[in-house]
Protein backbone atom coordinates (compact mmCIF):
# COMPACT_ATOMS: atom_id res chain seq x y z
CA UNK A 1 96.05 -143.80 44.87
CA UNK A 2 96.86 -142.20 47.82
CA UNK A 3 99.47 -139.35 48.72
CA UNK A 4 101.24 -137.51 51.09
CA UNK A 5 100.92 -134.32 51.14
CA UNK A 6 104.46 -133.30 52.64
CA UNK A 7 106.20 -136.17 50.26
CA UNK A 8 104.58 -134.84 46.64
CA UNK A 9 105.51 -131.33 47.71
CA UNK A 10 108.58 -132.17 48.50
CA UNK A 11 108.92 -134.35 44.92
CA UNK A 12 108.01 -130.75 43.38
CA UNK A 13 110.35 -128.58 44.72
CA UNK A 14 113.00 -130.84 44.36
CA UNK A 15 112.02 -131.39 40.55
CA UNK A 16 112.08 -135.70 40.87
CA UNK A 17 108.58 -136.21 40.61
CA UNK A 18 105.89 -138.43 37.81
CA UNK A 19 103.30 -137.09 35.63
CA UNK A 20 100.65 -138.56 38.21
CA UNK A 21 102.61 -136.50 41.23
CA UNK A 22 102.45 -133.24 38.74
CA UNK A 23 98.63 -133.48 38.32
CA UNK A 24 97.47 -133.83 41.68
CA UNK A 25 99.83 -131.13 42.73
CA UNK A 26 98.14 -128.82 40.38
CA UNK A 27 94.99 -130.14 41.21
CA UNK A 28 95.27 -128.78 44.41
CA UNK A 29 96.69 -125.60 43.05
CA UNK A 30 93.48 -125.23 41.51
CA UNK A 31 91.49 -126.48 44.80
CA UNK A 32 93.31 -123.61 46.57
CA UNK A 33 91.75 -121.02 44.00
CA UNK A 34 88.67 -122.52 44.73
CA UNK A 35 88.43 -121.83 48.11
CA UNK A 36 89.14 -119.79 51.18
CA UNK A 37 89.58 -121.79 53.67
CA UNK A 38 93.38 -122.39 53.15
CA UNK A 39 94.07 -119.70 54.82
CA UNK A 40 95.47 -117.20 52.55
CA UNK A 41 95.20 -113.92 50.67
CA UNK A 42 94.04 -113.73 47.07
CA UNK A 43 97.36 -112.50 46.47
CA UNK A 44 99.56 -115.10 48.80
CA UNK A 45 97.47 -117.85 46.55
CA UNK A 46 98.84 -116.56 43.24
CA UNK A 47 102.65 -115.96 44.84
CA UNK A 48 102.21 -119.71 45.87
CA UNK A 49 100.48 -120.88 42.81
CA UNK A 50 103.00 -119.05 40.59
CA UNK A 51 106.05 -120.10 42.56
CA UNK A 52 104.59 -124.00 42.34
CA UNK A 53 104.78 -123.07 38.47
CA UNK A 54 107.98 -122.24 38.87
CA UNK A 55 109.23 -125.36 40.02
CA UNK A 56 107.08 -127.51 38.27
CA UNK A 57 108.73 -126.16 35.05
CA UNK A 58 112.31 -125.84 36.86
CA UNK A 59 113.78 -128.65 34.09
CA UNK A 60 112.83 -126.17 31.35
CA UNK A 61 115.35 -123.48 33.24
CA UNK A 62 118.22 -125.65 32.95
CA UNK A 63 120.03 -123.38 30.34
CA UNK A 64 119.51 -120.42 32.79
CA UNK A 65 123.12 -118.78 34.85
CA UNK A 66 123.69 -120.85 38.06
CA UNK A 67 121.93 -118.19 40.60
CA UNK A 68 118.78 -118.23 38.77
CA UNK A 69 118.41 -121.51 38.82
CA UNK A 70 119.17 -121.32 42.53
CA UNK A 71 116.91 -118.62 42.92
CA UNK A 72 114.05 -120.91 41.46
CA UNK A 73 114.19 -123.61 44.15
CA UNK A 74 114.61 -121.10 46.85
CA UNK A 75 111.28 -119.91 45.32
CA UNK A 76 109.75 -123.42 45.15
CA UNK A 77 110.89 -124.56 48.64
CA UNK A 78 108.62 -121.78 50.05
CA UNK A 79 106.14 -122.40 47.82
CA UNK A 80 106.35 -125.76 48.88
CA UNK A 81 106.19 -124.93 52.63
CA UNK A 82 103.41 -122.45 51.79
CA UNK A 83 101.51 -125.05 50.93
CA UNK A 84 102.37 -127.79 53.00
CA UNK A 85 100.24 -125.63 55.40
CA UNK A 86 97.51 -124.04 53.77
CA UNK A 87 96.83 -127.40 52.02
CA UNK A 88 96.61 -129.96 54.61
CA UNK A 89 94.94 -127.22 56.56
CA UNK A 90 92.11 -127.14 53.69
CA UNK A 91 91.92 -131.10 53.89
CA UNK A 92 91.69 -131.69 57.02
CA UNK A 93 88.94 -129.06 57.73
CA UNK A 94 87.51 -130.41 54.84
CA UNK A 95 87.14 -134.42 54.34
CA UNK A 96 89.58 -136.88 54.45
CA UNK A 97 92.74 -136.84 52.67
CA UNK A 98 92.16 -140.01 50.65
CA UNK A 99 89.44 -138.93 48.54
CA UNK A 100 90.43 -135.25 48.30
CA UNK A 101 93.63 -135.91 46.11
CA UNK A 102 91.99 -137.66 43.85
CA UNK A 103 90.94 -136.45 40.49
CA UNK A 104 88.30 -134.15 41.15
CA UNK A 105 84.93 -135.99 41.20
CA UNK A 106 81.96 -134.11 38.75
CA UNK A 107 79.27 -132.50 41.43
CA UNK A 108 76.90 -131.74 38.79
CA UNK A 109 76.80 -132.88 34.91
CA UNK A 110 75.33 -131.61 31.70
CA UNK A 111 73.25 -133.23 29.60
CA UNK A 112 73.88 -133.01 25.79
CA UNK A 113 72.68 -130.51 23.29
CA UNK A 114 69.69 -131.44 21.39
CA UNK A 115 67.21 -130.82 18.86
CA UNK A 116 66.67 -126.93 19.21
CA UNK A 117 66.09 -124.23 16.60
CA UNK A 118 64.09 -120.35 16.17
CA UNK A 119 62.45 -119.89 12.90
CA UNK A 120 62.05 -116.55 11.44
CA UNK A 121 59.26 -116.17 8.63
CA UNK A 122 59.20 -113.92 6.54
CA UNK A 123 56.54 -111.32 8.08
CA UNK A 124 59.17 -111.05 11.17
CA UNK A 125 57.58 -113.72 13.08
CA UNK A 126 59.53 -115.93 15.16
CA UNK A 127 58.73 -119.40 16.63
CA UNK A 128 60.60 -122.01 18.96
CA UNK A 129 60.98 -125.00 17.08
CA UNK A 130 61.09 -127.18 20.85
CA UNK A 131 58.31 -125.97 21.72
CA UNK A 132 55.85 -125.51 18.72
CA UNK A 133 53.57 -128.37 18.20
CA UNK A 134 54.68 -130.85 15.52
CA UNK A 135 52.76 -130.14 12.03
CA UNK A 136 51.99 -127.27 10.13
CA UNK A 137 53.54 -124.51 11.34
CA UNK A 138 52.75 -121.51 8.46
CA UNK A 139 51.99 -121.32 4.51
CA UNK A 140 53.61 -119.43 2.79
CA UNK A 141 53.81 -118.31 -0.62
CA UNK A 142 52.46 -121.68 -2.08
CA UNK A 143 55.13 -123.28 0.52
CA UNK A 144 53.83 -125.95 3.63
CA UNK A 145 56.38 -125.50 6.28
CA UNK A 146 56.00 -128.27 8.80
CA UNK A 147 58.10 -129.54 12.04
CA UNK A 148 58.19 -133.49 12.12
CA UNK A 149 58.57 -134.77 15.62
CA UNK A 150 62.51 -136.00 14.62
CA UNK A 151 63.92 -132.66 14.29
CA UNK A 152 63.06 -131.94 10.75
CA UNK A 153 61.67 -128.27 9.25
CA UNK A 154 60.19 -129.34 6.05
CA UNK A 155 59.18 -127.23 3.48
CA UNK A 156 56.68 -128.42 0.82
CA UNK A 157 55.03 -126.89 -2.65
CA UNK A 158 51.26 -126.53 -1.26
CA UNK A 159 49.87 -124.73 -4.21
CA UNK A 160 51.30 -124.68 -7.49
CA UNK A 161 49.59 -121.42 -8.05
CA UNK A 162 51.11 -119.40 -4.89
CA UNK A 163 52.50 -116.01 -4.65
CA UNK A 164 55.58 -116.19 -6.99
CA UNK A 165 57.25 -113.29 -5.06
CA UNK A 166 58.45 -114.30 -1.62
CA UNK A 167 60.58 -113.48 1.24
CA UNK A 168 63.06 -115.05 3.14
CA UNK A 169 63.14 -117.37 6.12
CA UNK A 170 65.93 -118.16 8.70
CA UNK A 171 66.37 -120.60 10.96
CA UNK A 172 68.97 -120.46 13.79
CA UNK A 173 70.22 -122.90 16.23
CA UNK A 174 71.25 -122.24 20.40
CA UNK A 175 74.54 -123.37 21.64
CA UNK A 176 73.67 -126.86 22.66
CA UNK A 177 71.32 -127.32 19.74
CA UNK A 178 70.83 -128.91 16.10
CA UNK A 179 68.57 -129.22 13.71
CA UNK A 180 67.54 -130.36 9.82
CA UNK A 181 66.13 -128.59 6.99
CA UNK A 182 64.58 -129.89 4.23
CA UNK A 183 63.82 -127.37 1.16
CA UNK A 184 61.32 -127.26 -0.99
CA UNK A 185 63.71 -128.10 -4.13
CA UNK A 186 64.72 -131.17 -2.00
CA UNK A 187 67.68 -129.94 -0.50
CA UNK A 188 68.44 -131.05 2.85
CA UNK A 189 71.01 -129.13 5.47
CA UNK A 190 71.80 -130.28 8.78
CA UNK A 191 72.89 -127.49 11.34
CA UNK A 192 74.60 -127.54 13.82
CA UNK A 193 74.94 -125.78 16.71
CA UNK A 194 75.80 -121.84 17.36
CA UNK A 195 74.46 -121.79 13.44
CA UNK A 196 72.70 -119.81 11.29
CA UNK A 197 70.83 -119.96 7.62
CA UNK A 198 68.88 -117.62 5.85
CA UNK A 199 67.46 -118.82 2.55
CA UNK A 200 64.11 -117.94 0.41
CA UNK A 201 60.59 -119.22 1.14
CA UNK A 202 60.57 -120.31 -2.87
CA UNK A 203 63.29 -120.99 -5.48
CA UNK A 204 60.28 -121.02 -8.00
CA UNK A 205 60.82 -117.63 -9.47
CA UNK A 206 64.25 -117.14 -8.80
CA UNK A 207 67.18 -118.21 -11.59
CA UNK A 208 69.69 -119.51 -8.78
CA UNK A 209 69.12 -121.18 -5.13
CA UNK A 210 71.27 -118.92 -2.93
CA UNK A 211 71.47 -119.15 1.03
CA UNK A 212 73.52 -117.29 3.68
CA UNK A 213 75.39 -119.31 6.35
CA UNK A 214 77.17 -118.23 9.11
CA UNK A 215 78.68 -121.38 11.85
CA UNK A 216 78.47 -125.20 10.01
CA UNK A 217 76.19 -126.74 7.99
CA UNK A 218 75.98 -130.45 5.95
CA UNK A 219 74.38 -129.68 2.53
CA UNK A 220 72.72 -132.59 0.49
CA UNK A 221 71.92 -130.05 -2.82
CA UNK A 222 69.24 -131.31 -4.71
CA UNK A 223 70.75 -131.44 -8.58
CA UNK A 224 69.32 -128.53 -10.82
CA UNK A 225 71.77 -127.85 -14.09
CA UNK A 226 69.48 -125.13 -14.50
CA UNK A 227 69.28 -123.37 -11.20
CA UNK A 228 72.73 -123.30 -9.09
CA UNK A 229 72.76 -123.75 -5.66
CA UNK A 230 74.86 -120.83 -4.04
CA UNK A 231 76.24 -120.87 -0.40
CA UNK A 232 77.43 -117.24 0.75
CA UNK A 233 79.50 -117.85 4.23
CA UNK A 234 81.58 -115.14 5.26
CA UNK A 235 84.09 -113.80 2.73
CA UNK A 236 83.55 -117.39 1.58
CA UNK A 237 81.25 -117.84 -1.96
CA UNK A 238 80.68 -121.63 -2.89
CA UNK A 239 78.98 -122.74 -6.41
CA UNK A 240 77.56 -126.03 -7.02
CA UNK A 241 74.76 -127.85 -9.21
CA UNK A 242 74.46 -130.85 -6.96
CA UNK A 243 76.57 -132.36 -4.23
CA UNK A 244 77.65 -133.15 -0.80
CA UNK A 245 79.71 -131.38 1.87
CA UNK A 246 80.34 -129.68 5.01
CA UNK A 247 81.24 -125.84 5.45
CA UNK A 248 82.37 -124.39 8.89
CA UNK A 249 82.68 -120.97 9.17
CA UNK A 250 82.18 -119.72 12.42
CA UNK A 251 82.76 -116.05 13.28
CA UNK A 252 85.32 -116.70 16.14
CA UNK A 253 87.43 -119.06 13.87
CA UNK A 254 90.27 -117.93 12.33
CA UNK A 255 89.22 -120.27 8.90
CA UNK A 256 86.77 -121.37 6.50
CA UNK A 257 86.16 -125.07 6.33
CA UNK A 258 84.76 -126.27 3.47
CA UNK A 259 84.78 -130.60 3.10
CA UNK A 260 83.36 -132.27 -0.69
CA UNK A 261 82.43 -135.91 -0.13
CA UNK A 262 80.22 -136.12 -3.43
CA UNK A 263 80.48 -133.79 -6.65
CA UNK A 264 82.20 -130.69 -7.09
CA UNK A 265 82.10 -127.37 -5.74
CA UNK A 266 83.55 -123.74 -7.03
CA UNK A 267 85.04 -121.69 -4.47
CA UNK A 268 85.27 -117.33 -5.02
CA UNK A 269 85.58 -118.74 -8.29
CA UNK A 270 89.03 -119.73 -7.70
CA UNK A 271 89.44 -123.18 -6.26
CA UNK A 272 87.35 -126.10 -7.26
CA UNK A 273 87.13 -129.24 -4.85
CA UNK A 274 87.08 -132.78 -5.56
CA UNK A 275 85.29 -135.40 -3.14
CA UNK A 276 87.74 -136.17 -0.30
CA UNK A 277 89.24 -132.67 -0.16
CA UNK A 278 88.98 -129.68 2.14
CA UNK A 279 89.61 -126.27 1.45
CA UNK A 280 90.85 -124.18 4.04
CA UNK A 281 90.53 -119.97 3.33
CA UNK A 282 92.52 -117.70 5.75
CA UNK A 283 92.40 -113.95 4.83
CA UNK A 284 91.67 -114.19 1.49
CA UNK A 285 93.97 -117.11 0.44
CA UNK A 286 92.96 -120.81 -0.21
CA UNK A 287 94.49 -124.05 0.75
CA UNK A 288 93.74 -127.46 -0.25
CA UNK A 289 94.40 -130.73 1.31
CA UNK A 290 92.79 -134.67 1.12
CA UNK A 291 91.49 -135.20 4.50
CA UNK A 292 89.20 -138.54 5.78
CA UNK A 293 85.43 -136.71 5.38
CA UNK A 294 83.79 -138.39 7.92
CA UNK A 295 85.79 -136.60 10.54
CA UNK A 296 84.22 -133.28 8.82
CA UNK A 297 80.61 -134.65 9.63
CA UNK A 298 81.12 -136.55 12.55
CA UNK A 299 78.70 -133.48 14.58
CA UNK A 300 76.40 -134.96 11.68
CA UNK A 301 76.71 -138.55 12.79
CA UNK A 302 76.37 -137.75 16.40
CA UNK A 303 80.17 -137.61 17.20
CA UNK A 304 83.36 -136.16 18.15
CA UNK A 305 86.28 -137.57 16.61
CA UNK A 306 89.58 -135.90 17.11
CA UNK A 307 92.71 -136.93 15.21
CA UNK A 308 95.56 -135.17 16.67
CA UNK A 309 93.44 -132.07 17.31
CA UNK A 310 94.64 -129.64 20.10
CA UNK A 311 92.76 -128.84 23.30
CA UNK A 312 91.29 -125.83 22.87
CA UNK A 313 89.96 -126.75 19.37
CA UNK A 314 88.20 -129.83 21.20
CA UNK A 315 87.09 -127.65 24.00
CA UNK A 316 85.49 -124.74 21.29
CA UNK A 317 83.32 -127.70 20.04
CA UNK A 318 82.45 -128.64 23.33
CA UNK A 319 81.39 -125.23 24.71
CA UNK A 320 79.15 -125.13 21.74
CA UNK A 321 77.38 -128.36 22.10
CA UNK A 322 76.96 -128.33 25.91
CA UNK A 323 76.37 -124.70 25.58
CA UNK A 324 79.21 -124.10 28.39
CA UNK A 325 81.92 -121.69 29.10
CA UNK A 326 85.71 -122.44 28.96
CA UNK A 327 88.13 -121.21 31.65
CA UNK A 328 91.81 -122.26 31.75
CA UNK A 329 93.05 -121.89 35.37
CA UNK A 330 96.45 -121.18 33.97
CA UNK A 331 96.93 -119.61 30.72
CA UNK A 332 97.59 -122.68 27.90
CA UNK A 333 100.61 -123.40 27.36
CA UNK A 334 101.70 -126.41 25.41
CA UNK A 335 98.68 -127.59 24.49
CA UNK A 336 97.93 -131.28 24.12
CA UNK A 337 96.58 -133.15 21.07
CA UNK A 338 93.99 -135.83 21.28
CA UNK A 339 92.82 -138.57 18.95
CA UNK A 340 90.03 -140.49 19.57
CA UNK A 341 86.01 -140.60 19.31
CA UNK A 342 83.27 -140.15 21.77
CA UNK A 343 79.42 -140.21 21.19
CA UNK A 344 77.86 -136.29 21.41
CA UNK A 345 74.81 -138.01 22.97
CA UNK A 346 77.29 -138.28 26.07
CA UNK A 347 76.58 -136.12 28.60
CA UNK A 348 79.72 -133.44 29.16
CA UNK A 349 81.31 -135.69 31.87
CA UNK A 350 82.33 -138.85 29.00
CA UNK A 351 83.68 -136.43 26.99
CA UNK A 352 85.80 -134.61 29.75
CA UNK A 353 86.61 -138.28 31.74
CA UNK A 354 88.12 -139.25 28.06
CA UNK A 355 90.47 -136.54 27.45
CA UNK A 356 91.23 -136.90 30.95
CA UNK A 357 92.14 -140.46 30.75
CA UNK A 358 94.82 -139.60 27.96
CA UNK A 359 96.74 -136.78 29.62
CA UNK A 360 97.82 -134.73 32.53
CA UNK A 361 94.60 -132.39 31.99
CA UNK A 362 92.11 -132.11 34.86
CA UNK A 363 88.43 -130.27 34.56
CA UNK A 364 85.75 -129.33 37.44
CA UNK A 365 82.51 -128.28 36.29
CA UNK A 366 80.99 -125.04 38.48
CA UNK A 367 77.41 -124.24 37.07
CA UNK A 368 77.77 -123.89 33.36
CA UNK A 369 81.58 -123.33 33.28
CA UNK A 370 84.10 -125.61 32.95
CA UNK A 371 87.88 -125.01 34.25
CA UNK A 372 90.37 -126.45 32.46
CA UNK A 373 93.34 -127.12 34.97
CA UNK A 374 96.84 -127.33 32.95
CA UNK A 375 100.11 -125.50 32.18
């Protein structure tokens, strides 16, 4: 829809504007960061940009004394005139004023993440899963370890009479990768990305199944009353003989996730889950609520699905996935909350168009790095 300039500015500084006037003004708050061409300093840009803030949030100042309030529109009035100027100056040196206040059109894309992992055997030798040829890939102590052309590392019993004693493997996916493991007790784990698992070639001569996990992992545990499968994430220690669920523990989140959809799991010996409830550990304390488990493995099932998640939890899945950077323009500030689904086979655009399309958030994409424009 097209605007004038002069007329949304004006709508701004006098405070009776809509939410569609309020995004394209900070679009081109953001469009003035972007480039030089307006005409002014680094420095006039963030007076202008912060004084634009300043009236844009003028009907949160209400409460303040008379001549600060005053003060404010005196501020946004010349913010206003500021960029009256330097904006229509950057438009019309630039391309037409229709299409240049729309939202801001995607100039490049990224695909999404994929089937990537790095195995690490246990004599220190480490091969690209994307780019090793599907089959075989080493033997080790009695144990096949092959790549299928789906994305699977299996591991197989070759020789009943192996080597006993064995060391450990780990396998590690990229930002912007996934990738399965099957063990050779049946087990099967499905990584996703920014993850990590170390775990033993053989269980055979060992009296419990213990692996070390640091980001998220789906666990199908193979049942063995005899042998219990232990998963070490974090400050995180979870017990089980056979089940299903989801743990996400990623160093730069503040908790431990762990989801039960079949069986029972121990937790630091304190907390035992029942399917259909998630654990949640901060510091050293646990919490327990009944959540819907399939939005726990929706990475698993090749989706996002938010239910009244905030932005910058969406946007820490995101960067992970599409293996991309997150910048907010402005510093967050009352963060939205999204619900809704999108497939991860998307490229990044669907996903950003979508949370677009529900509120007054706007994204560019420069290289790898998105910018998140909001206040």
């Amino acid at each position: 829809m097209k605007k004038d300039v002069k007329e949304v500015l004006d709508k701004i500084s006098s405070g009776n504007y809509n939410p569609e006037e309020e995004a394209i003004a900070k679009l081109w708050l953001h469009q003035l960061h972007q480039h030089d061409e307006a005409g002014l300093s680094e420095q006039e840009l963030h007076e202008v940009s912060d004084q634009m803030w300043s009236s844009l949030e003028r009907n949160k100042k209400q409460s303040l004394p008379h001549k600060y309030r005053k003060s404010v529109v005196y501020m946004a009035a010349a913010a206003s005139l500021a960029l009256i100027i330097s904006v229509g100056l950057y438009f019309n040196q630039q391309r037409p004023l229709a299409k240049s206040i729309q939202p801001e059109a995607y100039t490049n894309d990224i695909p999404a993440g994929s089937n990537k992992a790095y195995l690490t055997l246990a004599n220190g030798k480490k091969l690209a899963l994307t780019s090793s040829a599907n089959g075989t890939l080493a033997e080790e102590a009695g144990i096949k370890i092959t790549k299928t052309a789906d994305g699977q590392l299996v591991y197989t019993v070759a020789n009943q009479g192996g080597k006993k004693a064995a060391g450990y493997n780990s396998i590690e996916t990229p930002r912007g990768g996934q990738y399965q493991l099957n063990l050779p007790d049946g087990t099967k784990i499905w990584l996703n990305s920014a993850s990590s698992l170390k775990y033993p070639v053989s269980f055979a001569a060992l009296k419990e199944r213990r692996v070390e996990l640091s980001g998220e992992a789906y666990f199908e545990v193979a049942k063995d009353k005899i042998h219990p499968f232990i998963v070490k994430s974090g400050r995180q220690q979870i017990q089980v003989l056979g089940t299903h669920f989801d743990v996400n523990a990623y160093p730069d989140e503040q908790l431990i996730k762990t989801t039960l959809l079949e069986g029972s799991v121990k937790l630091n010996e304190q907390v035992v889950l029942k399917p259909g409830e998630q654990s949640l550990l901060t510091g050293e304390k646990f919490s327990v609520k009944e959540v819907n488990v399939n939005d726990a493995i929706d990475w698993k099932n090749g989706e996002f699905v938010f239910t009244n998640e905030s932005l910058t939890s969406i946007l820490k899945k995101v960067s992970r996935w599409y293996d991309v950077e997150i910048k907010y323009i402005h510093n967050p500030v009352n963060m939205p909350t999204f619900t809704g689904s999108v497939s991860r086979s998307e490229n990044i655009s669907g996903v950003l168009k979508m949370l677009e399309e529900t509120s007054n958030v706007r994204f560019s994409i420069e290289g790898r790095q998105i910018n998140v424009i909001t206040r």
